[in-house]
PDB file of N, CA and C in Angstrom:
ATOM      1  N   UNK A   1      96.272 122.677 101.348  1.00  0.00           N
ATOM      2  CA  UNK A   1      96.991 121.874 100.363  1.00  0.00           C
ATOM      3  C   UNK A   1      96.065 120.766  99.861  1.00  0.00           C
ATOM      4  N   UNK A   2      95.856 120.670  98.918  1.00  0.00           N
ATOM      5  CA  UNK A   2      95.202 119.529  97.914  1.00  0.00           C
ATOM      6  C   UNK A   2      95.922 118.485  97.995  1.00  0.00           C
ATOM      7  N   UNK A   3      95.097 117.299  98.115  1.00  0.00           N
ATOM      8  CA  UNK A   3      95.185 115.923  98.147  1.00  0.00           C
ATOM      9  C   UNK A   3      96.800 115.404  97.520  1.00  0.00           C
ATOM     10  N   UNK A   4      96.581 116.034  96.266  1.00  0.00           N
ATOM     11  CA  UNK A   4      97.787 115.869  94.958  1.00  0.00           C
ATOM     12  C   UNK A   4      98.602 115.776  95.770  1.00  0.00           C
ATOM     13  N   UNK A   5      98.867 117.047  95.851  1.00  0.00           N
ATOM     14  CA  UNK A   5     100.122 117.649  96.545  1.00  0.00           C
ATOM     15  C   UNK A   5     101.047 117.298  97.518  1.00  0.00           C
ATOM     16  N   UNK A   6     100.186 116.162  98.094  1.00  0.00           N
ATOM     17  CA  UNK A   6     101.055 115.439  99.490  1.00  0.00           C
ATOM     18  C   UNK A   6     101.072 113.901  98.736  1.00  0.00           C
ATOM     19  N   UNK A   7     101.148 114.032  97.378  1.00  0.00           N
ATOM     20  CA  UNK A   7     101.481 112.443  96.798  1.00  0.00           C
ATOM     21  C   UNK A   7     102.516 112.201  96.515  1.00  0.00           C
ATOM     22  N   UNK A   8     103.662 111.098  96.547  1.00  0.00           N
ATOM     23  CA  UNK A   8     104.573 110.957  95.740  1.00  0.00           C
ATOM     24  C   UNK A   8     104.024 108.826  95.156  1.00  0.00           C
ATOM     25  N   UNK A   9     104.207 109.552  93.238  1.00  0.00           N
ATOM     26  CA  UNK A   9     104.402 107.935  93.318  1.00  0.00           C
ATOM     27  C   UNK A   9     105.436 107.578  92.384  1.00  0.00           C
ATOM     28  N   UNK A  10     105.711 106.025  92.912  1.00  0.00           N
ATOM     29  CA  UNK A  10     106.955 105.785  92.824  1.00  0.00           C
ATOM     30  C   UNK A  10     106.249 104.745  91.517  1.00  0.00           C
ATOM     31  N   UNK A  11     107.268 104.495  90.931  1.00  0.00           N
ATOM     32  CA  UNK A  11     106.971 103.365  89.570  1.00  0.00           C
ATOM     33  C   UNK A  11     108.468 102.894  89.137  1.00  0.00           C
ATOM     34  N   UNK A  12     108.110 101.618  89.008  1.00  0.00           N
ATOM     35  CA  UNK A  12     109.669 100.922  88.650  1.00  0.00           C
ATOM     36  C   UNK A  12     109.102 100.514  87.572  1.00  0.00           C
ATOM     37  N   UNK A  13     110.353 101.121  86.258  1.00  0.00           N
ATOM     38  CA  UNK A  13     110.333 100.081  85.120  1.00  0.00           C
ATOM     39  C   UNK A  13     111.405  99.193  84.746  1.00  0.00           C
ATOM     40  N   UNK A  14     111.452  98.419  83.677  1.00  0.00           N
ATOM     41  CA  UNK A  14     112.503  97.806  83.251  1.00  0.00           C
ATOM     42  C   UNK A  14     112.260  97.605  81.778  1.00  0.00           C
ATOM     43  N   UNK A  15     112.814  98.361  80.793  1.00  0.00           N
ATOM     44  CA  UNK A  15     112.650  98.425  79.241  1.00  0.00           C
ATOM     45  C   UNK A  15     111.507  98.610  78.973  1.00  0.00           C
ATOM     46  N   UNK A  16     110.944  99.597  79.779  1.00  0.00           N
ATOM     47  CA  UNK A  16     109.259  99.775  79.346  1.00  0.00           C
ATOM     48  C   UNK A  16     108.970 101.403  78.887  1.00  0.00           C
ATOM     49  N   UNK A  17     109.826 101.749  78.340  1.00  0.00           N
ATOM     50  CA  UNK A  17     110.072 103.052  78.082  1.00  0.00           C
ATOM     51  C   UNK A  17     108.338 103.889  77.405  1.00  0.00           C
ATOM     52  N   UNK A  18     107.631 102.915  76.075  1.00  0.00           N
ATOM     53  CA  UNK A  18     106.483 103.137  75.582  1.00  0.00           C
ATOM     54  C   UNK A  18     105.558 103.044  76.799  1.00  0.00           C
ATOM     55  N   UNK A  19     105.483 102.213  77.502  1.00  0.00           N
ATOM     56  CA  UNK A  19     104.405 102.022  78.743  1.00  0.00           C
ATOM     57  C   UNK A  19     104.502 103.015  79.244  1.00  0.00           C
ATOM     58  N   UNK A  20     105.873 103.087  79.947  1.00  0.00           N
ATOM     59  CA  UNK A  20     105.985 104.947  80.939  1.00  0.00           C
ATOM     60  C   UNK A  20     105.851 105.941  80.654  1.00  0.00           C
ATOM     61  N   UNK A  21     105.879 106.380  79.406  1.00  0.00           N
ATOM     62  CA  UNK A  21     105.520 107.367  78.604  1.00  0.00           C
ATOM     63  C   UNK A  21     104.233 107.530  78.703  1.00  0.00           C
ATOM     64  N   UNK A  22     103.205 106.443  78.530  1.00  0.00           N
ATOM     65  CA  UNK A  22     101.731 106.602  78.162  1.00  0.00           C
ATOM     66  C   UNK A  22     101.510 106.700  79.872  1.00  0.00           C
ATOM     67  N   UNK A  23     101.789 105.544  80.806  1.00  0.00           N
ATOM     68  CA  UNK A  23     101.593 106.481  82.318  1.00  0.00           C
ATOM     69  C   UNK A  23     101.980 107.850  82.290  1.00  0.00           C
ATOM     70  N   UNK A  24     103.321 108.396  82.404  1.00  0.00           N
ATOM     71  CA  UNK A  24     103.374 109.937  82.755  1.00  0.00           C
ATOM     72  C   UNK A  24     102.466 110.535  82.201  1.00  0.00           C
ATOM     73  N   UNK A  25     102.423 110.242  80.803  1.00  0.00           N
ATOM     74  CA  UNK A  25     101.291 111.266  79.775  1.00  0.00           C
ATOM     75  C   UNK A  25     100.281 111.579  80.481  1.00  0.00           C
ATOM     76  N   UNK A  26      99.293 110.133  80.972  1.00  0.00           N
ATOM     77  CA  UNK A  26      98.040 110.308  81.792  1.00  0.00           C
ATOM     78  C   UNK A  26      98.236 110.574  82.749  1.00  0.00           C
ATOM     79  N   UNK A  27      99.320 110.802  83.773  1.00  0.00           N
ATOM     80  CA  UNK A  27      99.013 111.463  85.152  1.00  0.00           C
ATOM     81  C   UNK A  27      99.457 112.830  84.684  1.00  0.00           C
ATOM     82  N   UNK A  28     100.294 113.152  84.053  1.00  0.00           N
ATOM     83  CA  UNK A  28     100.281 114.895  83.531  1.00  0.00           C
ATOM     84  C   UNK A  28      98.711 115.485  83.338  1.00  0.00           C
ATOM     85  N   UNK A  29      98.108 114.363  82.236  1.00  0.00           N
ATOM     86  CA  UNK A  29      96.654 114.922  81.500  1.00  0.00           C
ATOM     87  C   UNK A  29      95.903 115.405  82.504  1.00  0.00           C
ATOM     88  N   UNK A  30      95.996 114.237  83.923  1.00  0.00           N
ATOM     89  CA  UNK A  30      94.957 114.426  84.759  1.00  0.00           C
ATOM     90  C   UNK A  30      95.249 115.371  85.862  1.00  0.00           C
ATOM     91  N   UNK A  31      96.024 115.472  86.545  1.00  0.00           N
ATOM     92  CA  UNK A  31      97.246 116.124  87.645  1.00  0.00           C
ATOM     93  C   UNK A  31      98.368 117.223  87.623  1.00  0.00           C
ATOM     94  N   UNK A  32      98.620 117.165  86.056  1.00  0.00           N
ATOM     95  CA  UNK A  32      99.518 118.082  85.743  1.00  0.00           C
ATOM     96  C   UNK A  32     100.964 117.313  86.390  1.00  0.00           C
ATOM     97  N   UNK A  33     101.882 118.757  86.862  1.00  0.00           N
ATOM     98  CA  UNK A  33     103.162 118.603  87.547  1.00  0.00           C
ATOM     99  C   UNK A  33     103.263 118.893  88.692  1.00  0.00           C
ATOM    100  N   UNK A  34     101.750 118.075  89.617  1.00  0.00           N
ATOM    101  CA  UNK A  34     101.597 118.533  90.727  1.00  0.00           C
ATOM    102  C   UNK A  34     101.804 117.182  92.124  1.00  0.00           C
ATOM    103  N   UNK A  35     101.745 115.911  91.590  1.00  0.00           N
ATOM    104  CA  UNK A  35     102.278 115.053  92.563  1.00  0.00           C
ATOM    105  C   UNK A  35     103.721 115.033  91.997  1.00  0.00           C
ATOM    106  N   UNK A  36     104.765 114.304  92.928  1.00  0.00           N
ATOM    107  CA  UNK A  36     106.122 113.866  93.038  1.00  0.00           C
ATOM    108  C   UNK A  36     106.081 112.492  92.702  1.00  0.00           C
ATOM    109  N   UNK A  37     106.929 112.567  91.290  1.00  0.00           N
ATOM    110  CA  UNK A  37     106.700 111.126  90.735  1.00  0.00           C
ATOM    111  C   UNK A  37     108.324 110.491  91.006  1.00  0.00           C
ATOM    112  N   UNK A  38     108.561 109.437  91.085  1.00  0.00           N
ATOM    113  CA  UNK A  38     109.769 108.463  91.148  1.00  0.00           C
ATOM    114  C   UNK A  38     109.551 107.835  90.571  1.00  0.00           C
ATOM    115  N   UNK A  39     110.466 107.897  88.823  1.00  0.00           N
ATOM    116  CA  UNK A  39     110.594 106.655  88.626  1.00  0.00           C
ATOM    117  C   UNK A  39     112.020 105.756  89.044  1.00  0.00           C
ATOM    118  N   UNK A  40     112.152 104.477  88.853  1.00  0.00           N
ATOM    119  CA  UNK A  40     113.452 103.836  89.518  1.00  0.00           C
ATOM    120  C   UNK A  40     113.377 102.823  87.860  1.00  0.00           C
ATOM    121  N   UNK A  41     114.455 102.900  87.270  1.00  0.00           N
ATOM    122  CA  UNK A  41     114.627 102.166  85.916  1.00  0.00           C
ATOM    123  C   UNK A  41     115.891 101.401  86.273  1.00  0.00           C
ATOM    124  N   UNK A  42     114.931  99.998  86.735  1.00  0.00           N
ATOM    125  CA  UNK A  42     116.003  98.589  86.960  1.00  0.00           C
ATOM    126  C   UNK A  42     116.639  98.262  85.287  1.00  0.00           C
ATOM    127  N   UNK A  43     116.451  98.850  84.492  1.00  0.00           N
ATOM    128  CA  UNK A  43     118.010  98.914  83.223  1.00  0.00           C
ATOM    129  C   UNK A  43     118.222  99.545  83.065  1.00  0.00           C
ATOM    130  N   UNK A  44     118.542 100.546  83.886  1.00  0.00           N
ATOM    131  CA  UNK A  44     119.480 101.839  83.732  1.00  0.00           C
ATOM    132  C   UNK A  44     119.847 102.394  82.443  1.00  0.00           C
ATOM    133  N   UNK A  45     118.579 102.666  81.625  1.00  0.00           N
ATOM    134  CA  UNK A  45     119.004 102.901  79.982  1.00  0.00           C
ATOM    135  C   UNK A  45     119.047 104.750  80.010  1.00  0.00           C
ATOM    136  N   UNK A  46     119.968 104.932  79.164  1.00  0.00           N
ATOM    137  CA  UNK A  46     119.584 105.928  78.588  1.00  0.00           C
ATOM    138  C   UNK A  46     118.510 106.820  77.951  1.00  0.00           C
ATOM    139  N   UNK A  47     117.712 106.350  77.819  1.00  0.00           N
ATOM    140  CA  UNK A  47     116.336 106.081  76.987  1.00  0.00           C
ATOM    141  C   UNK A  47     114.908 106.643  77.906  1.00  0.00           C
ATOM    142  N   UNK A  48     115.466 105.788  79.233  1.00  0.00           N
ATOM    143  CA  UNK A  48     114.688 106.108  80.177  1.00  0.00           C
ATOM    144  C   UNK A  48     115.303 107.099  80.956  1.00  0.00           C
ATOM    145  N   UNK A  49     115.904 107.690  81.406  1.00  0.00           N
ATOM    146  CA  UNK A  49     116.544 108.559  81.723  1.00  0.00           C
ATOM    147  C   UNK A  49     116.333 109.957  80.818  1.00  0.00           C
ATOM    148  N   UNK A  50     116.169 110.003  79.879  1.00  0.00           N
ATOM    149  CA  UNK A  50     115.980 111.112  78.775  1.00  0.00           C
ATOM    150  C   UNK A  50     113.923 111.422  79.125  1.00  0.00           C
ATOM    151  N   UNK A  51     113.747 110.136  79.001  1.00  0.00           N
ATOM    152  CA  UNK A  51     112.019 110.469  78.755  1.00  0.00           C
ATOM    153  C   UNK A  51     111.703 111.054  80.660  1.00  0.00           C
ATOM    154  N   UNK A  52     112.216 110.437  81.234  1.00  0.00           N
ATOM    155  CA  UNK A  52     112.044 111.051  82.985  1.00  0.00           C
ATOM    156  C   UNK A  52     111.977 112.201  82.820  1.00  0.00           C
ATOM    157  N   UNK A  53     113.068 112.660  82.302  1.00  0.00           N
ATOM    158  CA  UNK A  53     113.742 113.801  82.337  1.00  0.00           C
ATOM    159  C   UNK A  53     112.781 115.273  81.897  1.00  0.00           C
ATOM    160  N   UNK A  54     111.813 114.797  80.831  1.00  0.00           N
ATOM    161  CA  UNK A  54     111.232 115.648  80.033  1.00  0.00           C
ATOM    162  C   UNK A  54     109.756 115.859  81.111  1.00  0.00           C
ATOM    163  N   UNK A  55     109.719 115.391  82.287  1.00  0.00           N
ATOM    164  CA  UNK A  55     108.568 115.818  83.122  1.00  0.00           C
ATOM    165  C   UNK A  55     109.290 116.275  84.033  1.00  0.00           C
ATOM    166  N   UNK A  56     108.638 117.989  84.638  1.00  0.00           N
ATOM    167  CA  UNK A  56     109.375 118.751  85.702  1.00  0.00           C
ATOM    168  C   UNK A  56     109.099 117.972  87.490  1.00  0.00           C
ATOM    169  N   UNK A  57     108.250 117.218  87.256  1.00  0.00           N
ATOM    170  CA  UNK A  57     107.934 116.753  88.222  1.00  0.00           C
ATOM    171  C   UNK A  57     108.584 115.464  88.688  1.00  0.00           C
ATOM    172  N   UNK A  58     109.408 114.665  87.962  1.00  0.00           N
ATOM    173  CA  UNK A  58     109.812 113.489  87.882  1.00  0.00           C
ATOM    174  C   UNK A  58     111.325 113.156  88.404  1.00  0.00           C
ATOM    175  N   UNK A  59     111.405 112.668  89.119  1.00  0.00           N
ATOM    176  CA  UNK A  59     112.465 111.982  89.972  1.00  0.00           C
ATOM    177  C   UNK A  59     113.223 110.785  89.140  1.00  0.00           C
ATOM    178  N   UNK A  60     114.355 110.540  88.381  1.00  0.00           N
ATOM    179  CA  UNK A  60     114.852 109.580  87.860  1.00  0.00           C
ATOM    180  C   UNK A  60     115.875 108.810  88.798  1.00  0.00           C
ATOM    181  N   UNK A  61     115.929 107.189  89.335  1.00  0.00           N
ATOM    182  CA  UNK A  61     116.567 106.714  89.879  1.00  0.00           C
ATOM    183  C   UNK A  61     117.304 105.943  89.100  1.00  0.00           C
ATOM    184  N   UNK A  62     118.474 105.320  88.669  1.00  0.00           N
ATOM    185  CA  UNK A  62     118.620 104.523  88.341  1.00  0.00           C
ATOM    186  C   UNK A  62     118.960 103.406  88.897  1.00  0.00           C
ATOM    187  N   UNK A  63     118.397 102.389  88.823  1.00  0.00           N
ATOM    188  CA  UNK A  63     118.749 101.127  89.449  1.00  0.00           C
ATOM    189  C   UNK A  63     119.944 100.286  89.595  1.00  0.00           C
ATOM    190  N   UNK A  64     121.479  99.911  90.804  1.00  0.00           N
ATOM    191  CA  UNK A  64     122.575  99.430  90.037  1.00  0.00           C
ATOM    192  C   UNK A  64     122.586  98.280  89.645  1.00  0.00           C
ATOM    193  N   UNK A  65     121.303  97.463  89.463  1.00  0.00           N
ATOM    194  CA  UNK A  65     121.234  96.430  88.890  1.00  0.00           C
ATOM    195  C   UNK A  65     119.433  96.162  88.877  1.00  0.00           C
ATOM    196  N   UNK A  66     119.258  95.192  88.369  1.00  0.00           N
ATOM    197  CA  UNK A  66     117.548  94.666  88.182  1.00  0.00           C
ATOM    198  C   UNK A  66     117.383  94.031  89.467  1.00  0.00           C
ATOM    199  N   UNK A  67     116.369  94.717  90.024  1.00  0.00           N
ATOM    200  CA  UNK A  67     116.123  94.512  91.641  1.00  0.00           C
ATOM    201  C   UNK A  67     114.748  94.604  91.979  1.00  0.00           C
ATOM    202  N   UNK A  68     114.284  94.176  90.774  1.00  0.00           N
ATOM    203  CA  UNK A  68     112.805  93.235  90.518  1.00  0.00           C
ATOM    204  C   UNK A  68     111.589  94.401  91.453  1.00  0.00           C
ATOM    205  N   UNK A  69     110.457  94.260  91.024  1.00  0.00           N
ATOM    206  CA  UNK A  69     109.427  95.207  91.571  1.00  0.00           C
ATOM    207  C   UNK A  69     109.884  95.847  93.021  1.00  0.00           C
ATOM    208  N   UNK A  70     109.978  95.131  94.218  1.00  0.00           N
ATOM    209  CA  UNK A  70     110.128  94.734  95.642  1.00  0.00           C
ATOM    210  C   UNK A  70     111.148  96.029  95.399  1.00  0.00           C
ATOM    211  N   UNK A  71     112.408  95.555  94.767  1.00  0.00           N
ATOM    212  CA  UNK A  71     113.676  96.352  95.573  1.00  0.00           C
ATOM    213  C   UNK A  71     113.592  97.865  94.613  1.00  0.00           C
ATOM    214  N   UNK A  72     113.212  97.709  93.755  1.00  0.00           N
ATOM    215  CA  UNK A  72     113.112  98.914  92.577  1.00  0.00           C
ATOM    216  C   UNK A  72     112.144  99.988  93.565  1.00  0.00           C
ATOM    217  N   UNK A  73     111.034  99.532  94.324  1.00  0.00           N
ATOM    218  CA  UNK A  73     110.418 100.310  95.085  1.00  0.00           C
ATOM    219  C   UNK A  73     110.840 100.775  96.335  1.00  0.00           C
ATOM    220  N   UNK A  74     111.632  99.872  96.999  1.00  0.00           N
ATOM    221  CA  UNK A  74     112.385 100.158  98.197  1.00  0.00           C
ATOM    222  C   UNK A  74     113.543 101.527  97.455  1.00  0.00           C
ATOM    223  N   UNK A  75     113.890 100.995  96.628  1.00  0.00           N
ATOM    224  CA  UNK A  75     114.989 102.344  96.211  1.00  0.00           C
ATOM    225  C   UNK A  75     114.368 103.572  96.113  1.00  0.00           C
ATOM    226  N   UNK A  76     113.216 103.807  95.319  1.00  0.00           N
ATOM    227  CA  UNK A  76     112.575 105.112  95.201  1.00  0.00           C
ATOM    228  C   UNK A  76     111.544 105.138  96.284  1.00  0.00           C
ATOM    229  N   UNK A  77     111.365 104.291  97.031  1.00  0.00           N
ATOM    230  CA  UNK A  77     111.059 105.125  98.631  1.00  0.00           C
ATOM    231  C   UNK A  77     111.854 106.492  99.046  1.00  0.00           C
ATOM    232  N   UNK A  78     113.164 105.754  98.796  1.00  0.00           N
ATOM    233  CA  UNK A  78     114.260 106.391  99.519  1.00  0.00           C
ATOM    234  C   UNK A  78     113.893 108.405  98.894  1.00  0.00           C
ATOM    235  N   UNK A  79     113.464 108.011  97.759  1.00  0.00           N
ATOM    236  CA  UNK A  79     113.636 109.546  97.400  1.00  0.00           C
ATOM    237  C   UNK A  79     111.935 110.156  96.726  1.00  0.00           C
ATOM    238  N   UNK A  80     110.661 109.333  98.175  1.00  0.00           N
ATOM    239  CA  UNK A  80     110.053 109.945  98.224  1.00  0.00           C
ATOM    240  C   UNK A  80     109.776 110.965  98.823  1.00  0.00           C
ATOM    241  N   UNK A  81     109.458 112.144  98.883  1.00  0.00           N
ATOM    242  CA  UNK A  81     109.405 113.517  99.698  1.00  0.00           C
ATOM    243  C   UNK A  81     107.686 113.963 100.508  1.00  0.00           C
ATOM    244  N   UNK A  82     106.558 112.958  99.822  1.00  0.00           N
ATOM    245  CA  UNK A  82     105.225 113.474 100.150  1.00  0.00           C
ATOM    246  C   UNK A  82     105.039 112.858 101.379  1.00  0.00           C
ATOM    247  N   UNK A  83     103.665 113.071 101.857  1.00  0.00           N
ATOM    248  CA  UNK A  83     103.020 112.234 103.170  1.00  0.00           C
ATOM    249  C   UNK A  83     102.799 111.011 102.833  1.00  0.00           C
ATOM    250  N   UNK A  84     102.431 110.958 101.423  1.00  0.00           N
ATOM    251  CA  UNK A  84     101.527 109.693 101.068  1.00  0.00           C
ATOM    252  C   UNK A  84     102.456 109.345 100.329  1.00  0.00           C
ATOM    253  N   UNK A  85     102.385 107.293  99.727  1.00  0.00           N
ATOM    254  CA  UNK A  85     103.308 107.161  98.402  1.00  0.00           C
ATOM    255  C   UNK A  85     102.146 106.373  97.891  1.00  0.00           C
ATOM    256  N   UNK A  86     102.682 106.300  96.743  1.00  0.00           N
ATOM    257  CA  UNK A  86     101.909 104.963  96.228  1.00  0.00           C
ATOM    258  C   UNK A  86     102.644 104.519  95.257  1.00  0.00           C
ATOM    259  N   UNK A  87     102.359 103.313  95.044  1.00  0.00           N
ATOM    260  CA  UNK A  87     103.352 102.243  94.178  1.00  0.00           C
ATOM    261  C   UNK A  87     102.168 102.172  92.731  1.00  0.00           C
ATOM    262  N   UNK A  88     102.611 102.403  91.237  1.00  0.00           N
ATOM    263  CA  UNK A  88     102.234 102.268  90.616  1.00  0.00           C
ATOM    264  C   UNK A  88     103.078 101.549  89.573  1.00  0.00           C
ATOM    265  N   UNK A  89     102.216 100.803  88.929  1.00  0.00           N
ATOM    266  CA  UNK A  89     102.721 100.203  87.335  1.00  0.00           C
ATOM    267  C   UNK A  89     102.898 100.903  86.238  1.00  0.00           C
ATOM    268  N   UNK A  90     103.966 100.540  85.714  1.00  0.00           N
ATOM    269  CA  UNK A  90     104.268 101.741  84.635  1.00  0.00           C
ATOM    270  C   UNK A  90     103.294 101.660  82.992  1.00  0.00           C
ATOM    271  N   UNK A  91     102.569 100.316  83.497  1.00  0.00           N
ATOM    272  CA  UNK A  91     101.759 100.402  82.328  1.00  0.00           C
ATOM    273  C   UNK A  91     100.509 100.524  82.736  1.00  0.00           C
ATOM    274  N   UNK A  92     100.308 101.491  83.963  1.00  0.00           N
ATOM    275  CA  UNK A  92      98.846 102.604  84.531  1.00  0.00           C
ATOM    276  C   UNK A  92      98.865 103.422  83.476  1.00  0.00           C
ATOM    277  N   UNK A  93      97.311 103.556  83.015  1.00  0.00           N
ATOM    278  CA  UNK A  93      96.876 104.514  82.430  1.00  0.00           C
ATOM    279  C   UNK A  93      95.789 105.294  83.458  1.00  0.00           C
ATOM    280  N   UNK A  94      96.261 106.491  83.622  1.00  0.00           N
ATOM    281  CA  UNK A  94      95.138 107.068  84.415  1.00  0.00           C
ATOM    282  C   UNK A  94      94.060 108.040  83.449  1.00  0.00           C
ATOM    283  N   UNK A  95      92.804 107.913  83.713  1.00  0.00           N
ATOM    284  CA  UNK A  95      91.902 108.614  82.948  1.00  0.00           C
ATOM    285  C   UNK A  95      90.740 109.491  83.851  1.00  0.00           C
ATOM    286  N   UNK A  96      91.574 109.270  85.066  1.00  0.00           N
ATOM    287  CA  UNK A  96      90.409 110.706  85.886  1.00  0.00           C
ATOM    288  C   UNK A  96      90.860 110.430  87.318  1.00  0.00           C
ATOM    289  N   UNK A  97      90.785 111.128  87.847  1.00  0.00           N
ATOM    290  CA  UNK A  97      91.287 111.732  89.597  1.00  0.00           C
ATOM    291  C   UNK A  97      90.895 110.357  91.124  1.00  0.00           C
ATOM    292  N   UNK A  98      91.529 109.317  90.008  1.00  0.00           N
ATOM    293  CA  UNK A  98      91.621 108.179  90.980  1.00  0.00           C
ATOM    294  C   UNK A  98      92.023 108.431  92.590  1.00  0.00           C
ATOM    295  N   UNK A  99      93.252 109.111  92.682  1.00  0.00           N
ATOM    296  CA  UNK A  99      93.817 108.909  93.871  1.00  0.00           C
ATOM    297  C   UNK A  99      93.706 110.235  94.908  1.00  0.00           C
ATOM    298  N   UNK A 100      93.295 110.957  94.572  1.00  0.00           N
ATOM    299  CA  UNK A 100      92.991 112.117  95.443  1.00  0.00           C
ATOM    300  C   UNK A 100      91.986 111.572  96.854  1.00  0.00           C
ATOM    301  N   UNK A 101      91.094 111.378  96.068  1.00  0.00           N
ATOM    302  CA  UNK A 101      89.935 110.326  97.116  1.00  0.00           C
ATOM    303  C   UNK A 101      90.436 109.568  98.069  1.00  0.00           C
ATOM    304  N   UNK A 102      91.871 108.497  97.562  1.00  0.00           N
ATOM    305  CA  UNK A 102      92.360 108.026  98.359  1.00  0.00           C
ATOM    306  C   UNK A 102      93.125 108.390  99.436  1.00  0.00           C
ATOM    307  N   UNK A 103      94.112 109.338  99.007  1.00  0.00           N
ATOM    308  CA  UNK A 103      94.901 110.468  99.933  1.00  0.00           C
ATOM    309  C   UNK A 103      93.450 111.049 100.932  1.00  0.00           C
ATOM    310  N   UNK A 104      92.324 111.730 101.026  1.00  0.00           N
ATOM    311  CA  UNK A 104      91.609 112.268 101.282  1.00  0.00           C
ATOM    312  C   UNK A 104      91.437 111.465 102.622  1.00  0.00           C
ATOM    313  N   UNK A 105      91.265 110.052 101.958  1.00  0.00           N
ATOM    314  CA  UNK A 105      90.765 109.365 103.246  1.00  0.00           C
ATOM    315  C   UNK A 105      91.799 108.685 103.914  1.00  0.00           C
ATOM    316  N   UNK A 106      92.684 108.350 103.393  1.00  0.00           N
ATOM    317  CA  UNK A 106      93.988 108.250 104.741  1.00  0.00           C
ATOM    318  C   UNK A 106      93.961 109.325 105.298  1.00  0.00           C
ATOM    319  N   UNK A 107      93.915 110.782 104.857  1.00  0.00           N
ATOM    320  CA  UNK A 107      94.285 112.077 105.940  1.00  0.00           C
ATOM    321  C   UNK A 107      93.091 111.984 106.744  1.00  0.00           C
ATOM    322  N   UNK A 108      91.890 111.586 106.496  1.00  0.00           N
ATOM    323  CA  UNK A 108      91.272 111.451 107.190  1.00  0.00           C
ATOM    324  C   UNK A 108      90.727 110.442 108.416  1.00  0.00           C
ATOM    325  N   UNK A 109      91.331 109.346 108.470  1.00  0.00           N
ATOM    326  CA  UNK A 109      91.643 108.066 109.050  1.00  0.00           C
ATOM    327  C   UNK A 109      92.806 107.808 109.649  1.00  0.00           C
ATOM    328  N   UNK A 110      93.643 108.448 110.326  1.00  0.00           N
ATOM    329  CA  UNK A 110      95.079 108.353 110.595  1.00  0.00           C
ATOM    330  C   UNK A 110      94.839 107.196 111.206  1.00  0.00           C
ATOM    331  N   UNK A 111      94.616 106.155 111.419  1.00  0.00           N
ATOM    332  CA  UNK A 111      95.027 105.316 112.027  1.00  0.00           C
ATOM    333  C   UNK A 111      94.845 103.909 111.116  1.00  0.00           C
TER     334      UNK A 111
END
């Protein structure tokens, strides 16, 4: 199993619908629909919920209220599934195979 594959990352937005878009875009470009993404949308819009929706890989939480970076991530913990997580900003642009390396070397460092 490839690095990817044991990723889930989680990203909280709040009315950042253009930002998350241009993140998913670039982790699709680079990764495809191969890590487990969470997003958690502390304004529960419609909007965001529709654009989640349109990646097969993507986990939509909605938030029952604005529960600021901290709790927005604690929520989509809850419905991470990989070995690894990582917490990203929804206005990450990824432009090449940042995190594999990283997964690589936690599996390789268990401690």
């Amino acid at each position: 199993m490839d690095a990817i594959d044991q990723l889930s990352i989680i990203i909280v937005t709040w009315n950042g619908d253009d930002l998350l878009k241009n993140c998913l875009d670039s982790l699709r470009t680079v990764y495809g629909d191969r890590p487990q993404i969470v997003v958690v949308d502390n304004a529960n819009q419609a909007s965001c919920a529709a654009l989640a929706g349109a990646y097969p890989n993507v986990t939509y939480v909605a938030a029952p209220e604005n529960l600021g970076f901290a709790g927005g991530n604690n929520l989509g913990l809850e419905k991470a599934t990989r070995d690894y997580v990582l917490l990203l900003n929804n206005d990450t642009v990824a432009h090449a195979d940042s995190f594999s390396p990283l997964v690589d070397f936690l599996a390789a460092h268990e401690r």
